[in-house]
Protein backbone atom coordinates (compact mmCIF):
# COMPACT_ATOMS: atom_id res chain seq x y z
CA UNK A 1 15.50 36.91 -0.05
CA UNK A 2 12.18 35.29 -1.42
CA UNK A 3 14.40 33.38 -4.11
CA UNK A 4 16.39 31.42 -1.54
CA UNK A 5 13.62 31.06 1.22
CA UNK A 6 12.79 27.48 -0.57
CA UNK A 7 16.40 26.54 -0.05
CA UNK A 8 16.23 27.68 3.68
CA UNK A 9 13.32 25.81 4.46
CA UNK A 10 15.29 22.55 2.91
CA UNK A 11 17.48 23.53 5.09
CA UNK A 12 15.80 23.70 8.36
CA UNK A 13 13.63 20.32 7.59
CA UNK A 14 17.29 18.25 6.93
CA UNK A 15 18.34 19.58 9.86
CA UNK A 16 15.48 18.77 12.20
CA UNK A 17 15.10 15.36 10.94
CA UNK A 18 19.04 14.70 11.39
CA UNK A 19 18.89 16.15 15.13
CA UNK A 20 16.25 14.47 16.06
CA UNK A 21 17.03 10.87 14.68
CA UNK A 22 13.88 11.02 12.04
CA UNK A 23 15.90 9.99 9.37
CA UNK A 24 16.90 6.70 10.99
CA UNK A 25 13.45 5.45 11.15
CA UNK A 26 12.79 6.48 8.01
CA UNK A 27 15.54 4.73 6.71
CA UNK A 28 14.98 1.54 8.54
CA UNK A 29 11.13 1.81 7.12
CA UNK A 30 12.75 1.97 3.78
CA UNK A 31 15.07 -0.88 3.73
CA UNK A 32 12.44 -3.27 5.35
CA UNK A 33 10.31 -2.25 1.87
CA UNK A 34 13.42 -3.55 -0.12
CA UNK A 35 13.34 -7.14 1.78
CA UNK A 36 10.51 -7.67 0.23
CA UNK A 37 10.52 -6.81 -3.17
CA UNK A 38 13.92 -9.34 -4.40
CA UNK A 39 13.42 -12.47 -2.07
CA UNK A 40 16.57 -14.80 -1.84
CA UNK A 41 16.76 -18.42 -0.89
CA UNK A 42 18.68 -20.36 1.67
CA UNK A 43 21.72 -21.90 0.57
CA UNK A 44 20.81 -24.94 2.33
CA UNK A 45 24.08 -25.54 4.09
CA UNK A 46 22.42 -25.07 6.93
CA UNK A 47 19.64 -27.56 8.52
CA UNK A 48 17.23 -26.75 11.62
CA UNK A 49 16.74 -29.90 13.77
CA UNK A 50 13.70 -28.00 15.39
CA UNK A 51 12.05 -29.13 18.87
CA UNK A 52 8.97 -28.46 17.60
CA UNK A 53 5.15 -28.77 19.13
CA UNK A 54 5.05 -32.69 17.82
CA UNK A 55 8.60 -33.55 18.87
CA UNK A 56 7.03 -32.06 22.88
CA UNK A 57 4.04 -34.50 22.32
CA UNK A 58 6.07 -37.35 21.29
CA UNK A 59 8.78 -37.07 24.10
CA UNK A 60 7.15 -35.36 26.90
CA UNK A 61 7.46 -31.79 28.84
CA UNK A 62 9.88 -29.73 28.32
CA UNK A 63 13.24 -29.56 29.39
CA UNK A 64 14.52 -33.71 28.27
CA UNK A 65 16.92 -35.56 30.00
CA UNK A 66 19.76 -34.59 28.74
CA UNK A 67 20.24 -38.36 27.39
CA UNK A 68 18.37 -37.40 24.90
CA UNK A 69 20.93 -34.51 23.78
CA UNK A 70 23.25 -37.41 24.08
CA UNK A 71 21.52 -39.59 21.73
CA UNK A 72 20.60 -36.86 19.07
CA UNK A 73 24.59 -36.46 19.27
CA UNK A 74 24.98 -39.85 18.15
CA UNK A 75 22.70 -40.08 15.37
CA UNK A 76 23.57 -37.09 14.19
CA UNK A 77 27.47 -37.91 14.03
CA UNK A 78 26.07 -41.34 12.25
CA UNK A 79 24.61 -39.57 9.73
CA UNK A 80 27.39 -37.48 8.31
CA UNK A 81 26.58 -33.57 9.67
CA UNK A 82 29.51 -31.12 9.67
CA UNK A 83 28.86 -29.27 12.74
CA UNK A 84 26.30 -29.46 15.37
CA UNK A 85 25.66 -26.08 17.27
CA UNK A 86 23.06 -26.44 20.58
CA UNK A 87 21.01 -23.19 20.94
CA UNK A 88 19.81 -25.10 24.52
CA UNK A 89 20.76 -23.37 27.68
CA UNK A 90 23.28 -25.90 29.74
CA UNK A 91 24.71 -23.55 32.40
CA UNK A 92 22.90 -25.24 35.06
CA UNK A 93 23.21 -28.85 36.10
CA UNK A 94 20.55 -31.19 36.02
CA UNK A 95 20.38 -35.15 36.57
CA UNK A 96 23.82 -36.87 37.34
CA UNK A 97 23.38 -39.37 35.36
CA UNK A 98 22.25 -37.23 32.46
CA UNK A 99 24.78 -35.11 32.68
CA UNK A 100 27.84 -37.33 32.31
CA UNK A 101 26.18 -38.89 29.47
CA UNK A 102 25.71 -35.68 27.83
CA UNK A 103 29.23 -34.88 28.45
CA UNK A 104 30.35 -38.67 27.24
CA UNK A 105 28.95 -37.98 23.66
CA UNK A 106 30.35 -34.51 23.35
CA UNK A 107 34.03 -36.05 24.23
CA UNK A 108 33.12 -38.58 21.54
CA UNK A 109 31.98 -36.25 18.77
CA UNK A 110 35.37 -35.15 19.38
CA UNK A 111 35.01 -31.05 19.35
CA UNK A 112 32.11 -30.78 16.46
CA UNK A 113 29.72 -29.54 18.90
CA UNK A 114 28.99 -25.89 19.58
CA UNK A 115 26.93 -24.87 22.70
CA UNK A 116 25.67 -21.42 23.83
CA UNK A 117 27.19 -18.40 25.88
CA UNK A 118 25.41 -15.55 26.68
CA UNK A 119 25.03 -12.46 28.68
CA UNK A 120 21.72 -11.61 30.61
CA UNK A 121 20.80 -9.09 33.52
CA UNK A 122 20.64 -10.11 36.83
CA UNK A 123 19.67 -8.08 40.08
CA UNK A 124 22.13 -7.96 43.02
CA UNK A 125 21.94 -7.47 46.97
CA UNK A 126 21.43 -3.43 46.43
CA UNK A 127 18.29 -3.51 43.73
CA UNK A 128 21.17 -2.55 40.66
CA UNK A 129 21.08 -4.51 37.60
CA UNK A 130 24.41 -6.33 36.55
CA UNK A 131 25.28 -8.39 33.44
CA UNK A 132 25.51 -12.04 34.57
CA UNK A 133 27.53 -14.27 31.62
CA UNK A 134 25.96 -18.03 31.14
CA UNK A 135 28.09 -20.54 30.13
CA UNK A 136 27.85 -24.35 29.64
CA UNK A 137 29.09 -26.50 32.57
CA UNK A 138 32.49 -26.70 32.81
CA UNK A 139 32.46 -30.77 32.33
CA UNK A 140 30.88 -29.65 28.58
CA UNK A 141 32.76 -26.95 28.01
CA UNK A 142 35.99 -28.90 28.34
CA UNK A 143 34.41 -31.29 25.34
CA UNK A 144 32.50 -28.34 23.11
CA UNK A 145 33.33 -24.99 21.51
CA UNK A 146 31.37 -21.92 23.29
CA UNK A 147 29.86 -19.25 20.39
CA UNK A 148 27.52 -16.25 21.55
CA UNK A 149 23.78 -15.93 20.63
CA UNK A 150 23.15 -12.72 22.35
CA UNK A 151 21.29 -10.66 19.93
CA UNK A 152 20.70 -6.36 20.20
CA UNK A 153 16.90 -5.29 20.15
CA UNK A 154 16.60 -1.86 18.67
CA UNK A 155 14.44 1.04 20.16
CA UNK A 156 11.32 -0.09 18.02
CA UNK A 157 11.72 -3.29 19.10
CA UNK A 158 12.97 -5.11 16.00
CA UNK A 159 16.46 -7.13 15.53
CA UNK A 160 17.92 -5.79 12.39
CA UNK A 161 21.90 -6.05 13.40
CA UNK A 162 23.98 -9.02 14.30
CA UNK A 163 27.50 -8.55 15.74
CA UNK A 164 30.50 -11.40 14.66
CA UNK A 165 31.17 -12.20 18.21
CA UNK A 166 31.63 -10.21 21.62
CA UNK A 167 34.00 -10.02 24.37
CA UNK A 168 32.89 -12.22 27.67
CA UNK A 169 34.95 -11.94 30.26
CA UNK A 170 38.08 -10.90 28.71
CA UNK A 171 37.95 -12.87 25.88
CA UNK A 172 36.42 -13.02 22.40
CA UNK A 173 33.42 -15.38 21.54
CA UNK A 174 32.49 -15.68 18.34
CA UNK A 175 28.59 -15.29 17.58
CA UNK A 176 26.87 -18.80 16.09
CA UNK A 177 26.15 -17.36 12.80
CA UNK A 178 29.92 -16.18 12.30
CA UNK A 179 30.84 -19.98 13.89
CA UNK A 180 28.41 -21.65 11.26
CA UNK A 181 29.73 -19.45 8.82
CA UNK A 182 33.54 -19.87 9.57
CA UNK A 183 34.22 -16.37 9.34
CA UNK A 184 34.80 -13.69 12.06
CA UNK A 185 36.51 -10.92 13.19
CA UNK A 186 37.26 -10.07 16.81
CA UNK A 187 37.44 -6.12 15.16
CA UNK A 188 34.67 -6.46 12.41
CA UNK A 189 31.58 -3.90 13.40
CA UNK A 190 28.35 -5.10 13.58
CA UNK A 191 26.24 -5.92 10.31
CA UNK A 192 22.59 -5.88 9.51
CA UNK A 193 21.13 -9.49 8.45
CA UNK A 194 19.47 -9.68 4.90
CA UNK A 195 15.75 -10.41 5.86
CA UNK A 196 14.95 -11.12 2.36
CA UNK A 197 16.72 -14.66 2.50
CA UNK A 198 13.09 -16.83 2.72
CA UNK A 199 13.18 -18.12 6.54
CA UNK A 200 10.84 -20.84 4.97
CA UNK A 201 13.42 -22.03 2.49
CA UNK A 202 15.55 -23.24 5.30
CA UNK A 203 15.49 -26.87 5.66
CA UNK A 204 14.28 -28.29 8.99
CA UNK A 205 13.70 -31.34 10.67
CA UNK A 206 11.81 -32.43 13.80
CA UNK A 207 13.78 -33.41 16.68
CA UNK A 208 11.73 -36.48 17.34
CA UNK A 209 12.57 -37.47 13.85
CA UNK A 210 15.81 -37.67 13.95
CA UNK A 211 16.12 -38.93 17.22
CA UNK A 212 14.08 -41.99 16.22
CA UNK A 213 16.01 -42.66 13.00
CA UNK A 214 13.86 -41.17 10.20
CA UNK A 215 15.59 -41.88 7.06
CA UNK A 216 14.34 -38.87 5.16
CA UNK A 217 15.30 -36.78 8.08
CA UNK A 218 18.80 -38.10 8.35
CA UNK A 219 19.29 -37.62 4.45
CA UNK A 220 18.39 -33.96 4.99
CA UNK A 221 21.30 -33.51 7.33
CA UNK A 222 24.54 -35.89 5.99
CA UNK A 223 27.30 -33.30 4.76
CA UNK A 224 25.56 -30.46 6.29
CA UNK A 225 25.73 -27.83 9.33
CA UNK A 226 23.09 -28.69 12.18
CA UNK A 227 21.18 -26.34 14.86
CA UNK A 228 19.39 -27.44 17.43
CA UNK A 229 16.78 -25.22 18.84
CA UNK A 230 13.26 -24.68 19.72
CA UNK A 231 10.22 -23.33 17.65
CA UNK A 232 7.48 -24.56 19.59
CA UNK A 233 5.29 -21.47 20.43
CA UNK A 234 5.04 -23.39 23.81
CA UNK A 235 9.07 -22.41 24.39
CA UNK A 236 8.71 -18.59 24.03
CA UNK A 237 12.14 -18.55 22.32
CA UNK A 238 11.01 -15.27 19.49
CA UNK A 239 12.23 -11.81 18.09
CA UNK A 240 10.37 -9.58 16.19
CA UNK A 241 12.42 -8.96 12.71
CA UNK A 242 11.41 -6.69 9.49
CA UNK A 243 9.54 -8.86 7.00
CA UNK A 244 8.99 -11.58 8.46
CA UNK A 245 7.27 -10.29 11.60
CA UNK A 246 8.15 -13.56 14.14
CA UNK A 247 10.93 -15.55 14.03
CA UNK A 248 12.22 -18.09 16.74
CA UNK A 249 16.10 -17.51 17.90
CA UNK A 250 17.42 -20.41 15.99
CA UNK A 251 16.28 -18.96 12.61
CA UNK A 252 17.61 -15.59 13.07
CA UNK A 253 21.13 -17.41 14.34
CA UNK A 254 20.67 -19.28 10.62
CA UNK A 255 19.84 -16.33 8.84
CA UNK A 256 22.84 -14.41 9.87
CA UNK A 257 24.94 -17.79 8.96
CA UNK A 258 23.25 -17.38 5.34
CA UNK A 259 23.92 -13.53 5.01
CA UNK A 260 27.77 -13.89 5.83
CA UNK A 261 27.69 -17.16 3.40
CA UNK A 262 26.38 -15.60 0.81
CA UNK A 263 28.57 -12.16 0.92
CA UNK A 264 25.19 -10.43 2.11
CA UNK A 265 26.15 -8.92 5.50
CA UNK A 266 24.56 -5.90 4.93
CA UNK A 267 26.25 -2.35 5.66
CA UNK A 268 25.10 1.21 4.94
CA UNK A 269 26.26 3.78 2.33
CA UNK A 270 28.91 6.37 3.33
CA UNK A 271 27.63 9.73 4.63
CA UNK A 272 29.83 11.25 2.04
CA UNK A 273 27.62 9.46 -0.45
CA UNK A 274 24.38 10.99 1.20
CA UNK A 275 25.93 14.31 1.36
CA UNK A 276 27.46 14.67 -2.52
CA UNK A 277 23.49 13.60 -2.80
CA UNK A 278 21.73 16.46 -1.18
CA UNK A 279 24.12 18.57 -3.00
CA UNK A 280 23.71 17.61 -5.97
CA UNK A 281 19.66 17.87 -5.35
CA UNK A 282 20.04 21.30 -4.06
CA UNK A 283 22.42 22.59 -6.44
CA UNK A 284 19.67 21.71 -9.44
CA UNK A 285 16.74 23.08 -7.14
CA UNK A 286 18.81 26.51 -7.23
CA UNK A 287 18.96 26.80 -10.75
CA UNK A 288 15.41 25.58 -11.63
CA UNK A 289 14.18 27.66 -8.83
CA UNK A 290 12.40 31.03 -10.72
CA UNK A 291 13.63 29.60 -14.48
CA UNK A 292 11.09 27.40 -14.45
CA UNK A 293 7.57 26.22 -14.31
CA UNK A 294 6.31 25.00 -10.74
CA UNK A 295 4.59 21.76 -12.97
CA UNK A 296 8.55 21.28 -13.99
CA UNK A 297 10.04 21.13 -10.85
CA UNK A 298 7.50 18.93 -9.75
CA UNK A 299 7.93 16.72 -12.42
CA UNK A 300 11.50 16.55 -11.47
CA UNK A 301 11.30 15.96 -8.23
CA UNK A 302 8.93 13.48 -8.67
CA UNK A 303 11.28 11.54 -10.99
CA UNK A 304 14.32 11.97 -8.84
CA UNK A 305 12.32 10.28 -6.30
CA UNK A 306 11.61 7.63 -8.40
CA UNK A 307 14.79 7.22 -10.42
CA UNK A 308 16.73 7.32 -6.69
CA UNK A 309 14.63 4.43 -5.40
CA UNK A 310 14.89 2.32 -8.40
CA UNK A 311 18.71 2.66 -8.05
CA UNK A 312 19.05 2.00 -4.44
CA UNK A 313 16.88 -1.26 -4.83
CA UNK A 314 18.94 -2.47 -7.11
CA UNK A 315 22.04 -1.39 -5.17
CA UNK A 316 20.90 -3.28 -2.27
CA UNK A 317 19.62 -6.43 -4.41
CA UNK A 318 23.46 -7.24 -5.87
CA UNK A 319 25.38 -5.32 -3.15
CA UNK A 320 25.48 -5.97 0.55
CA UNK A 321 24.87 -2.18 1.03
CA UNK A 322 21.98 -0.44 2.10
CA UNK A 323 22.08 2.68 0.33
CA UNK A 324 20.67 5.59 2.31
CA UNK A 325 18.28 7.84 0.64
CA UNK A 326 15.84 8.77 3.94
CA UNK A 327 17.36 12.60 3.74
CA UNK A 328 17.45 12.59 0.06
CA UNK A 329 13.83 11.43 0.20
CA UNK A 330 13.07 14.38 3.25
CA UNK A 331 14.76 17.11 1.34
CA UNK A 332 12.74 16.34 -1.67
CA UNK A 333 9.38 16.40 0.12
CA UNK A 334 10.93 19.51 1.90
CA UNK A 335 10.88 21.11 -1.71
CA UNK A 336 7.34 19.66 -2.84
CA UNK A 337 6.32 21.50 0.28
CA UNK A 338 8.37 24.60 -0.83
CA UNK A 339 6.61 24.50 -3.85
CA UNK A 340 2.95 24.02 -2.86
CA UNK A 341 3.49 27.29 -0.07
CA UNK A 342 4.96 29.21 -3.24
CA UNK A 343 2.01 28.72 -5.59
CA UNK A 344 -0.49 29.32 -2.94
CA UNK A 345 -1.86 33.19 -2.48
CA UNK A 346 -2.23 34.11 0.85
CA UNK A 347 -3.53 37.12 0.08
CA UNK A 348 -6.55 35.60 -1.94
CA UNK A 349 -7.04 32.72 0.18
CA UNK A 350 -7.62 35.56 3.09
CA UNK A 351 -9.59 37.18 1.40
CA UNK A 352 -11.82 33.83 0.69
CA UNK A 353 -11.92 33.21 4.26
CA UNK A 354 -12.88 37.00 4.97
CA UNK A 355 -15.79 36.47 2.61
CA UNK A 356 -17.19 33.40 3.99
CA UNK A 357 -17.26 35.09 7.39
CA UNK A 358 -18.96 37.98 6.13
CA UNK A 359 -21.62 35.26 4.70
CA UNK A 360 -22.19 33.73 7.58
CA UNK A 361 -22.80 36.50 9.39
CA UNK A 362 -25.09 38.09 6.85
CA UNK A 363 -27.32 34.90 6.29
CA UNK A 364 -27.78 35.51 9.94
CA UNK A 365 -28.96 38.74 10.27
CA UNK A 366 -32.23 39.06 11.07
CA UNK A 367 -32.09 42.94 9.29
CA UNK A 368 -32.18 42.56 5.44
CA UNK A 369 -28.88 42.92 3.83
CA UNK A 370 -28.20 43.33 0.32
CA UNK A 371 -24.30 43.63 -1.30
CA UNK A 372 -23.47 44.10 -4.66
CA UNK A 373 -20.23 44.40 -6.31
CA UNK A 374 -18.40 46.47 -8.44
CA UNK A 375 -20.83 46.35 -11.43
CA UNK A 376 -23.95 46.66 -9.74
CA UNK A 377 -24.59 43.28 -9.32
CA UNK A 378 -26.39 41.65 -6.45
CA UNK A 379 -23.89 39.06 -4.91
CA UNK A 380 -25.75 38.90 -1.22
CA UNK A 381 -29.55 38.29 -0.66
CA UNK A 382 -30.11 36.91 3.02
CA UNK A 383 -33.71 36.40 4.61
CA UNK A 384 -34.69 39.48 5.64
CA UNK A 385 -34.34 40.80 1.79
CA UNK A 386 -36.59 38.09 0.85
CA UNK A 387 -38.73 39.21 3.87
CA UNK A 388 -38.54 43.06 2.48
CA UNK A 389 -38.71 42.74 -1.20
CA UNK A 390 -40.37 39.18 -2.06
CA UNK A 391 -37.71 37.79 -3.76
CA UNK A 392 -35.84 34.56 -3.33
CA UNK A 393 -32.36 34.85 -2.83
CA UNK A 394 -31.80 32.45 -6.32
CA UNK A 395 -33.96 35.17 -7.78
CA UNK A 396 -31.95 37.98 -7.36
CA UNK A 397 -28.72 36.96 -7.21
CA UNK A 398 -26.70 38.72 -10.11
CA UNK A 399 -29.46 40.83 -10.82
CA UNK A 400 -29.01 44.23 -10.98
CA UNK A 401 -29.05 46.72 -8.13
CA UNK A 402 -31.47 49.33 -9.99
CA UNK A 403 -34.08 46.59 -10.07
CA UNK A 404 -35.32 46.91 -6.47
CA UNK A 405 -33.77 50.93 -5.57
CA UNK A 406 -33.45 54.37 -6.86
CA UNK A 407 -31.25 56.41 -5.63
CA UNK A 408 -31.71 60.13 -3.83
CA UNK A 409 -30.37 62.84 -5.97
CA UNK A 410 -31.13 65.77 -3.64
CA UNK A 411 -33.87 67.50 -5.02
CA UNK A 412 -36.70 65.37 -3.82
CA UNK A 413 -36.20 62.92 -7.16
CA UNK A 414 -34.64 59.50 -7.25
CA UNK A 415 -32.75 58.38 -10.07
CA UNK A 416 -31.86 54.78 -11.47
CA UNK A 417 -29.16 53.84 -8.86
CA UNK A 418 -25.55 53.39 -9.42
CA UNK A 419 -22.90 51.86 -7.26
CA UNK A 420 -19.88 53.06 -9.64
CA UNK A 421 -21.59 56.88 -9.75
CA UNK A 422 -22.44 57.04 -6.02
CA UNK A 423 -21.30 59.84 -4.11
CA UNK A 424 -17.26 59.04 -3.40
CA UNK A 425 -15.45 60.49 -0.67
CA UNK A 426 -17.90 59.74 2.81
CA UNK A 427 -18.88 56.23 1.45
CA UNK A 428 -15.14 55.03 1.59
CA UNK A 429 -14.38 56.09 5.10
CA UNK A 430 -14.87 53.47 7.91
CA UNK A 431 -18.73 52.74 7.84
CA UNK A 432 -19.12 54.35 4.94
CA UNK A 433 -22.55 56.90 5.04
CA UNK A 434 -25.89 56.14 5.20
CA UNK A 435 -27.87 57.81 2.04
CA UNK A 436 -31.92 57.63 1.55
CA UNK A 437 -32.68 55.27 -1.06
CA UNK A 438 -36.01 54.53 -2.73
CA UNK A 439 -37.09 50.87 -2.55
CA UNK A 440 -39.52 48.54 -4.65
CA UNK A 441 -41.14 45.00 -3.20
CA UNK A 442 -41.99 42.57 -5.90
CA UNK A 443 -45.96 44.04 -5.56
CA UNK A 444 -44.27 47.01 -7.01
CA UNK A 445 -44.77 48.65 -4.05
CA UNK A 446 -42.28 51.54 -3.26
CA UNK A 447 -40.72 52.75 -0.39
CA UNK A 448 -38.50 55.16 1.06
CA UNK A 449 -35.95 55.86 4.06
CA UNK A 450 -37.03 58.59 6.59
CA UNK A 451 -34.86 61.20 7.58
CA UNK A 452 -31.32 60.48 9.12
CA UNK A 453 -28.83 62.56 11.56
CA UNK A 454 -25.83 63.80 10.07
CA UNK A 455 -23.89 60.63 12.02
CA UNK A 456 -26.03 57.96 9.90
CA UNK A 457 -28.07 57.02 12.74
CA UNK A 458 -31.67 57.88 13.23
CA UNK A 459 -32.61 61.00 15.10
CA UNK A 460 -33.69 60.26 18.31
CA UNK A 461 -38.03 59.47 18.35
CA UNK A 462 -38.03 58.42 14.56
CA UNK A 463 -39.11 55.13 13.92
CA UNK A 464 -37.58 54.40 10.62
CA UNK A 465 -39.55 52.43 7.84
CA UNK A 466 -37.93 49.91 5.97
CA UNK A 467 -34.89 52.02 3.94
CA UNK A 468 -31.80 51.13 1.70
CA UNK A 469 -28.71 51.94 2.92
CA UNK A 470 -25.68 52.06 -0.09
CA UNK A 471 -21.64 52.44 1.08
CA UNK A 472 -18.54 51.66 -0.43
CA UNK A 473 -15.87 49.51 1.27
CA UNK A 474 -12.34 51.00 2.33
CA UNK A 475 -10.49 48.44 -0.20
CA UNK A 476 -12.79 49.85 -3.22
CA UNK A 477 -12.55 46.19 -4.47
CA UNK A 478 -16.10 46.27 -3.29
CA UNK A 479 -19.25 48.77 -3.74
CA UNK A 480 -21.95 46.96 -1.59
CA UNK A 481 -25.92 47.83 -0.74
CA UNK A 482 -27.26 47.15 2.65
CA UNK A 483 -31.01 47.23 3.45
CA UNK A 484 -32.45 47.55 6.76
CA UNK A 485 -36.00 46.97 7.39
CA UNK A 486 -36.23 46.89 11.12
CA UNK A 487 -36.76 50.28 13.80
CA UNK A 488 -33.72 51.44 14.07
CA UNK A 489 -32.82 52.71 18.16
């Protein structure tokens, strides 16, 4: 059983992690590491006309007349850009006048203009939340394509996924990135954005500046894909994404255009993949297991780590796949774990912790207490020794026993004392047995025990000198010497 308990606990980590969703947000952590390390560029099909802090001090407080819109239309169309897409909320109606004016250019740019739907919660009459839909007024709708910029905020509050469209009452919309793209599919799933396409490659304009003519501004946009949006901090428009921290809405909506233009909407590995994975970890980890050195396996396991890494990276860099390795990379530090209990003795590292009790208690005695171990040598020398004797504890530590006692031999005599020839038998039961011992202080002084009952405790009326008291512990691991130099009661 103690060959396969390794495996078992592998076992039981995988399957905690994968019940209670660990793995996910180690995976995510993962992948957001990868952004970073291969950064891509835009393709630059794609240019940001953004209403910006100066373009808000140059035309006023926001929202603009939506004459303005109107204008930007026209200059836009003048200078040669593909397709205009309005991430500008215009479900609700504003200035007459500014309205049909809006609506005038759209009918003239002749169906190149995109404008947002989306979906938001709204309260009704009994407290409930319900999903209200926002579209563009109907007088721009007729004139403009509709596209969705609804975007899904995960549980740890980062956008990673982008969907190709979504289904608004009854019928498909496609999302703007799939629109700006030009490819979607009403039945494609859901795709996670690349987030190591450089948001600060994409080129952008100011609003103002193209509304007032700048040539440099309109060069930027002739031949190329337009959105309009804001990235003034002032306009609150922001979603927190991996690697890049902040990012207004129209960004993201670009960078999932870029990750479908440049084949890099991102999908995961196969579970099959993950599982042949752990298999193929644990089969090795089975037949290493016992055959072979614990530095080995580590070494092994180590490298796996390393070698699986350097392979999904580079996966991930020319594929749009996220390879998952997050319970690859839990079942290996399942076995580093395995293999740091196995090497560690329990039994020794108990009996380390029983020792450093017993120290503690004896530096706190206020009786002398002397041990020694097996050969006779003094391995305890607390206060009340030094109080007793006149040593220092740093002078008679590993020093041998003899040096201070002589030991009772029956007859009245005391002979040189010896832990390993001490009486056996009475010593090793609990307590061990308290024997009359001869002492000597450093003045050469000597000294002796008084007379004992036959239970090791003084006989009642006797007030005991200081005495040496020798027993030998229960384990035999141990033959210790305890000296008592108060009145014993």
């Amino acid at each position: 059983m103690k060959q396969y308990r390794p495996h078992i606990l592998v076992l039981c980590v995988l399957a905690i992690v994968s019940l209670t969703g660990m793995h996910n947000a180690l995976q995510n952590a993962i992948t957001d590491l990868r952004f970073g390390w291969f950064p891509r560029q835009a393709s630059g099909n794609v240019v940001l006309v953004a209403i910006d802090s100066p373009s808000l001090e140059k035309i006023g407080v926001w929202p603009w007349p939506r004459t303005l819109h109107a204008e930007l239309i026209d200059r836009l169309e003048s200078a040669g850009a593909a397709d205009v897409v309005f991430d500008v909320d215009f479900s609700s109606p504003s200035n007459p006048a500014s309205d049909q004016a809006f609506a005038e250019a759209l009918k003239k740019a002749g169906g190149s203009v995109v404008l947002p739907a989306f979906q938001q919660l709204a309260g009704n009459s009994e407290r409930r939340k319900s999903v209200y839909v926002s579209r563009p007024l109907p007088q721009f709708g007729e004139q403009s394509w509709s596209a969705v910029v609804n975007v899904a905020v995960e549980p740890d509050g980062l956008v990673r996924r982008y969907s190709y469209g979504e289904t608004l009452e009854g019928a498909f919309l496609p999302s703007v990135g799939a629109l700006l793209a030009g490819t979607y599919d009403a039945n494609a799933k859901p795709f996670q954005i690349d987030f190591s396409i450089d948001a600060d490659s994409l080129p952008t304009v100011s609003y103002a500046d193209v509304l007032r003519g700048d040539a440099a501004a309109l060069k930027k946009i002739k031949g190329h894909k337009v959105v309009i949006g804001a990235t003034a901090v002032e306009l609150g428009d922001r979603f927190n994404v991996p690697n890049k921290g902040v990012i207004v809405g129209p960004i993201l909506q670009i960078l999932a255009a870029e990750s479908i233009m440049q084949s890099r909407a991102l999908h995961g590995s196969s579970t099959t993949t993950t599982l042949g994975g752990l298999a193929g970890l644990f089969l090795l980890m089975v037949a290493l297991w016992g055959r072979s050195s614990a530095g080995l396996r580590v070494v092994v396991l180590v490298g796996l780590v390393v070698a699986v890494e350097l392979a999904a990276v580079f996966l991930q860099a020319k594929l749009p796949v996220i390879p998952d390795t997050s319970m690859l990379h839990a079942a290996i530090a399942a076995y580093l774990a395995a293999l740091a209990l196995d090497e560690i003795d329990f039994h020794q590292l108990l009996e380390m912790i029983a020792e450093k009790r017993f120290q503690r208690i004896a530096m706190s005695l206020g009786d002398g207490l002397v041990c020694a171990d097996q050969n006779g040598l003094i391995t305890v020398w607390n206060r009340g020794a030094a109080a007793i004797f006149g040593y220092e504890p740093d002078e008679m530590i590993g020093q041998p026993l003899d040096r201070i006692c002589t030991f009772g031999n029956g007859n009245g005599k005391f002979d040189p004392i010896s832990v390993l020839a001490s009486p056996r038998g009475a010593p090793q039961a609990a307590g061990g047995k308290v024997m009359e011992i001869e002492g000597r202080r450093r003045t050469a002084r000597r000294f002796r025990s008084r007379p004992v009952s036959p239970n090791g405790r003084a006989s009642t009326g006797y007030n005991m000198a200081p005495s040496c008291a020798i027993y030998r512990s229960a384990s035999a691991k141990r033959k210790e010497s305890s000296i008592s130099r108060n009145t014993i009661r």
